[in-house]
N, C-alpha and C. Protein backbone atom coordinates (compact mmCIF):
# COMPACT_ATOMS: atom_id res chain seq x y z
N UNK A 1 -43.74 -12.08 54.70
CA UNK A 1 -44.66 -11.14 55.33
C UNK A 1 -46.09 -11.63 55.06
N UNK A 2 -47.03 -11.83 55.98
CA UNK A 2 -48.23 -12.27 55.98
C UNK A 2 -49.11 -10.88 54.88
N UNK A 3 -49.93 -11.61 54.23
CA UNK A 3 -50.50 -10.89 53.26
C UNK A 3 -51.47 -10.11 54.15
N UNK A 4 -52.11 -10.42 55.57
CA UNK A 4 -52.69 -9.52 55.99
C UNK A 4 -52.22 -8.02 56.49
N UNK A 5 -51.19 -8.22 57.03
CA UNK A 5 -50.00 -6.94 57.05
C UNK A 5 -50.30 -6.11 55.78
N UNK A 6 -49.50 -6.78 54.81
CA UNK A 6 -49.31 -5.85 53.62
C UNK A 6 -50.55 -5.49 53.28
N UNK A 7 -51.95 -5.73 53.34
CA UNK A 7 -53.67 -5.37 53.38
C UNK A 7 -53.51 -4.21 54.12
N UNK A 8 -53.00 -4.37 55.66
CA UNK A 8 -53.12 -3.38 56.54
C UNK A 8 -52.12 -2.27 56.31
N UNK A 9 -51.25 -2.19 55.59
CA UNK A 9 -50.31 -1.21 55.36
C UNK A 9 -51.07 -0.44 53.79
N UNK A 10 -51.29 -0.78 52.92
CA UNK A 10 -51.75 -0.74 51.93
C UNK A 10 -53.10 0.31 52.22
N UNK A 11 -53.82 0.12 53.31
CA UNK A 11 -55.07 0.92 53.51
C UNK A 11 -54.36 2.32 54.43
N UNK A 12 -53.21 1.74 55.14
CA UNK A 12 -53.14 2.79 56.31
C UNK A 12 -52.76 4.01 55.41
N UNK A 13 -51.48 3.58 54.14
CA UNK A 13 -51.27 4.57 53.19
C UNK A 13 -51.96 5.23 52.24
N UNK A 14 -53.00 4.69 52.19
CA UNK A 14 -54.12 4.77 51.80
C UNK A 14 -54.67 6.09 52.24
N UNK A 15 -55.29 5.31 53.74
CA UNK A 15 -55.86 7.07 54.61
C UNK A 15 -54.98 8.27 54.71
N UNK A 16 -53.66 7.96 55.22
CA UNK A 16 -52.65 8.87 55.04
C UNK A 16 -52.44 9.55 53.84
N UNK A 17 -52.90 9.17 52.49
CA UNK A 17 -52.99 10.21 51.72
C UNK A 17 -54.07 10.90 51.31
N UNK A 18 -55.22 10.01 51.97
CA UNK A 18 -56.93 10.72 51.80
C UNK A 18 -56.53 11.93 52.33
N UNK A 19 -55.83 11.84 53.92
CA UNK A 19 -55.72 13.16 54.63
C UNK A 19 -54.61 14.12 53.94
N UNK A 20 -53.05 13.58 53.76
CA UNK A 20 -52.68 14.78 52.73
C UNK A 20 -53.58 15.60 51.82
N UNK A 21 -54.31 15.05 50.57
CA UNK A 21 -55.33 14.91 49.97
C UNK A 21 -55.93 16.57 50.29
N UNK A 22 -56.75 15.80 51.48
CA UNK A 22 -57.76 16.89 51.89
C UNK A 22 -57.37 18.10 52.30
N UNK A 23 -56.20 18.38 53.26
CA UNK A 23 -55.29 18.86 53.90
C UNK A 23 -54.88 20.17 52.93
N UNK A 24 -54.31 19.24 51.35
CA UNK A 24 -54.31 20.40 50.11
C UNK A 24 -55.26 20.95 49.67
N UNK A 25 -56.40 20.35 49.66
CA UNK A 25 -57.62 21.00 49.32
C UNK A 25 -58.03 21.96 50.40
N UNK A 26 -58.02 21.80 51.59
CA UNK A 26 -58.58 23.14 52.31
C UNK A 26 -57.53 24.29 51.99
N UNK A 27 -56.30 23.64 52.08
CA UNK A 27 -55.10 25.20 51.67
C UNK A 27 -55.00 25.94 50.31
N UNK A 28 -56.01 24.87 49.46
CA UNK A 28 -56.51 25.84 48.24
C UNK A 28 -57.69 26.72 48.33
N UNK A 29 -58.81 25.69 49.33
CA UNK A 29 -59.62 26.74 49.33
C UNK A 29 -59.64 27.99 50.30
N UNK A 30 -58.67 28.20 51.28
CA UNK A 30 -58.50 28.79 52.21
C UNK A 30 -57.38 30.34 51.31
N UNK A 31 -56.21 29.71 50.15
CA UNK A 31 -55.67 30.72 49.73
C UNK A 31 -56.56 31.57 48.37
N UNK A 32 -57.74 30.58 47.70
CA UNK A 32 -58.53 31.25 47.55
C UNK A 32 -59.42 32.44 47.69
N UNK A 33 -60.09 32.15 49.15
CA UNK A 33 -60.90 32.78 49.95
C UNK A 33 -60.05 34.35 50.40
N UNK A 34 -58.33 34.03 50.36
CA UNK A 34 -57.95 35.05 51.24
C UNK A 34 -57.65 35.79 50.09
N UNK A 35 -57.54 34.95 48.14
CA UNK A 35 -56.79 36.06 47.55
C UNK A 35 -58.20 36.92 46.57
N UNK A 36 -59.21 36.50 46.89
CA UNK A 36 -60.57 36.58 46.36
C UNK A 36 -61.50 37.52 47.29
N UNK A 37 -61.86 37.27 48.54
CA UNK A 37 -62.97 37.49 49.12
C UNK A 37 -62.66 39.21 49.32
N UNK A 38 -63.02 40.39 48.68
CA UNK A 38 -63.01 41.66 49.46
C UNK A 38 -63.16 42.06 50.55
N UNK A 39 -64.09 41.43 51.07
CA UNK A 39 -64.81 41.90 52.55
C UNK A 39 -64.06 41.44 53.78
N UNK A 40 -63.78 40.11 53.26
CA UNK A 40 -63.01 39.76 54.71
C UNK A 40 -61.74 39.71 54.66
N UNK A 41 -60.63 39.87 53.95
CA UNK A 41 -59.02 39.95 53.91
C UNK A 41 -58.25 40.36 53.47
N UNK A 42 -59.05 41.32 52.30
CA UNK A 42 -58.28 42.39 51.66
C UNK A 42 -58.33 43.86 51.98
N UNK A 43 -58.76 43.73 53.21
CA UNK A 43 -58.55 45.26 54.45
C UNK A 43 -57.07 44.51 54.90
N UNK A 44 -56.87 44.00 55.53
CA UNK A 44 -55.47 43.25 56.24
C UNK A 44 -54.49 42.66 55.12
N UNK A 45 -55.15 42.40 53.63
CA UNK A 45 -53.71 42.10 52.40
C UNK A 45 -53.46 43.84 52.24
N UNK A 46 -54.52 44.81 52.26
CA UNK A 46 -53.86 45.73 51.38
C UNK A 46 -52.76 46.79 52.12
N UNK A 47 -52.69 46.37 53.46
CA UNK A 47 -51.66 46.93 54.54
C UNK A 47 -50.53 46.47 54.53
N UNK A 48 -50.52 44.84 54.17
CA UNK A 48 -49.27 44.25 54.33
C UNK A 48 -49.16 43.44 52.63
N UNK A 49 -48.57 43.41 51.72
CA UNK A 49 -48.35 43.32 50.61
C UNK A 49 -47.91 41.97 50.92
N UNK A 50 -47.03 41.37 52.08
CA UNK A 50 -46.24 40.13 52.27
C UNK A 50 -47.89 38.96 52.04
N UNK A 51 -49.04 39.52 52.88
CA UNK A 51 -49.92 38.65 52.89
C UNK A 51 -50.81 38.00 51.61
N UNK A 52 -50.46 39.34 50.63
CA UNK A 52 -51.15 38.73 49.06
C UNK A 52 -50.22 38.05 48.72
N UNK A 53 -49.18 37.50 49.24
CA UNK A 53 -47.91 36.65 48.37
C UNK A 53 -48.41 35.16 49.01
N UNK A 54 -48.63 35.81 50.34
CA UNK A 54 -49.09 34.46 51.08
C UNK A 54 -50.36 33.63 50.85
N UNK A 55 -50.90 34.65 50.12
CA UNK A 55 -52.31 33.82 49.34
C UNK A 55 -52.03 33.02 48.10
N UNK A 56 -51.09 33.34 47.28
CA UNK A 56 -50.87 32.85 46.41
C UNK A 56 -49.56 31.64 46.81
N UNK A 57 -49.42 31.61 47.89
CA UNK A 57 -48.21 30.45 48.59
C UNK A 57 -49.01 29.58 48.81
N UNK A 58 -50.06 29.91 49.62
CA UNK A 58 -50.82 28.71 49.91
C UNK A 58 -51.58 28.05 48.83
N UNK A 59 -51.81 28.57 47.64
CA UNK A 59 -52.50 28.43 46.53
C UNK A 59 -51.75 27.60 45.84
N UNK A 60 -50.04 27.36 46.08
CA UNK A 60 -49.39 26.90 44.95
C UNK A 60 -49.07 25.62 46.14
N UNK A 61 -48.77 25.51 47.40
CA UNK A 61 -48.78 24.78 48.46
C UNK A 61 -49.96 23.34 48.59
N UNK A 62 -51.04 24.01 48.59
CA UNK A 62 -52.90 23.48 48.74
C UNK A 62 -52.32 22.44 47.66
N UNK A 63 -51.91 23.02 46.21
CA UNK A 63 -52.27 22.45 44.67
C UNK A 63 -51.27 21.51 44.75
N UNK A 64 -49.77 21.82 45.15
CA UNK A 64 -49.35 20.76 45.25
C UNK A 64 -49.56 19.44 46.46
N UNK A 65 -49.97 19.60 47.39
CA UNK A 65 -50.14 18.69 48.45
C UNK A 65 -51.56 17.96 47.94
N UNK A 66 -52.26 18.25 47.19
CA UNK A 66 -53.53 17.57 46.83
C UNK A 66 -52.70 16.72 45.70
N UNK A 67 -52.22 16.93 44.56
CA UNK A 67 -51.70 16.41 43.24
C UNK A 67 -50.56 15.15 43.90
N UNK A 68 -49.83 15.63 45.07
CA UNK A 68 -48.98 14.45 46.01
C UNK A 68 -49.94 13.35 46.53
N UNK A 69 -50.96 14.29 47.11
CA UNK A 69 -52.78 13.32 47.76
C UNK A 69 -52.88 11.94 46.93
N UNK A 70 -53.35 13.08 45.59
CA UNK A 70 -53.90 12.13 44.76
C UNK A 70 -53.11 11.17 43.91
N UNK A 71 -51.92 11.10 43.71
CA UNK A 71 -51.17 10.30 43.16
C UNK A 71 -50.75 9.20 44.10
N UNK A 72 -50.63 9.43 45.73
CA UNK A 72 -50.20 8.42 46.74
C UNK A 72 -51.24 7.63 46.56
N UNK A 73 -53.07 7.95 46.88
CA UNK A 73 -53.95 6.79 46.47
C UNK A 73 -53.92 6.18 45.42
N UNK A 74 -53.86 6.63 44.49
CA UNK A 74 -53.71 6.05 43.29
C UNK A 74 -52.45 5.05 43.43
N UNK A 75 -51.69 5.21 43.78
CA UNK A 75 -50.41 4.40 44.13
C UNK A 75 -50.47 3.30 45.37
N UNK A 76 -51.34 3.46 46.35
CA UNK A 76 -51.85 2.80 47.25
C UNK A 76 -52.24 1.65 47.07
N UNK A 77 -53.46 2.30 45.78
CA UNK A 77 -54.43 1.20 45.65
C UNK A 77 -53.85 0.00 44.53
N UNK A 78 -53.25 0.68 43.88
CA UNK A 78 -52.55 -0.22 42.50
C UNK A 78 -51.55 -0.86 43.44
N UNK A 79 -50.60 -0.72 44.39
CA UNK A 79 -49.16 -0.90 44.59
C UNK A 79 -48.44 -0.37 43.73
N UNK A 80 -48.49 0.74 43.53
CA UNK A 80 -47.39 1.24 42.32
C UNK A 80 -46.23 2.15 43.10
N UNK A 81 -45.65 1.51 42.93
CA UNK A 81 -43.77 1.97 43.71
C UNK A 81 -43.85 3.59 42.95
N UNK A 82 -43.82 3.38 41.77
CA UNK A 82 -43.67 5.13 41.06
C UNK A 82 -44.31 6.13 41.47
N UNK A 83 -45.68 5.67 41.65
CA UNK A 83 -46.83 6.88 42.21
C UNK A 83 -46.61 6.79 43.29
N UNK A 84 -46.24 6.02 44.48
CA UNK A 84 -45.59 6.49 45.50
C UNK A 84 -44.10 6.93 46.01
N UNK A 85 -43.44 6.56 45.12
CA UNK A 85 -42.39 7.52 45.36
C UNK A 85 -42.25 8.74 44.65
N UNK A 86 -43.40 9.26 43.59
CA UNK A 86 -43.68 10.57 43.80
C UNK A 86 -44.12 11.36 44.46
């Protein structure tokens, strides 16, 4: 396999986990916002009880898809088979 390939695969997995990455980070700050903010979502959590569960889903969701994020770059950049097959 030409070493430029494996360069080009190496970065693509790369971005692909910048975006997982980020992807977890907005779904933390988003289950944040919904299990925190009074004004805007806890008129609509305190009607439906299913939706404060769902704040804390996305909270445990966000945390893991960032900690997957950040271990794939890290694994990217090293070539490390382990951190990416976690």
């Amino acid at each position: 396999v030409p070493m430029g390939v494996l360069s080009c695969v190496k970065y693509l997995m790369f971005i692909f986990n910048v975006l997982v990455f980020a992807g977890g980070t907005c779904l933390v700050g988003v289950g944040v916002w919904v299990a925190v903010d009074p004004a805007g979502f806890q008129d609509v959590v305190a009607t439906k009880p299913v939706l404060s569960a769902g704040a804390y889903l996305l909270l445990a969701v966000g945390i893991a898809l960032s900690l997957l994020g950040f271990l794939g770059c890290c694994g990217a950049l090293r070539r490390s088979r382990p951190l990416l097959l976690a």
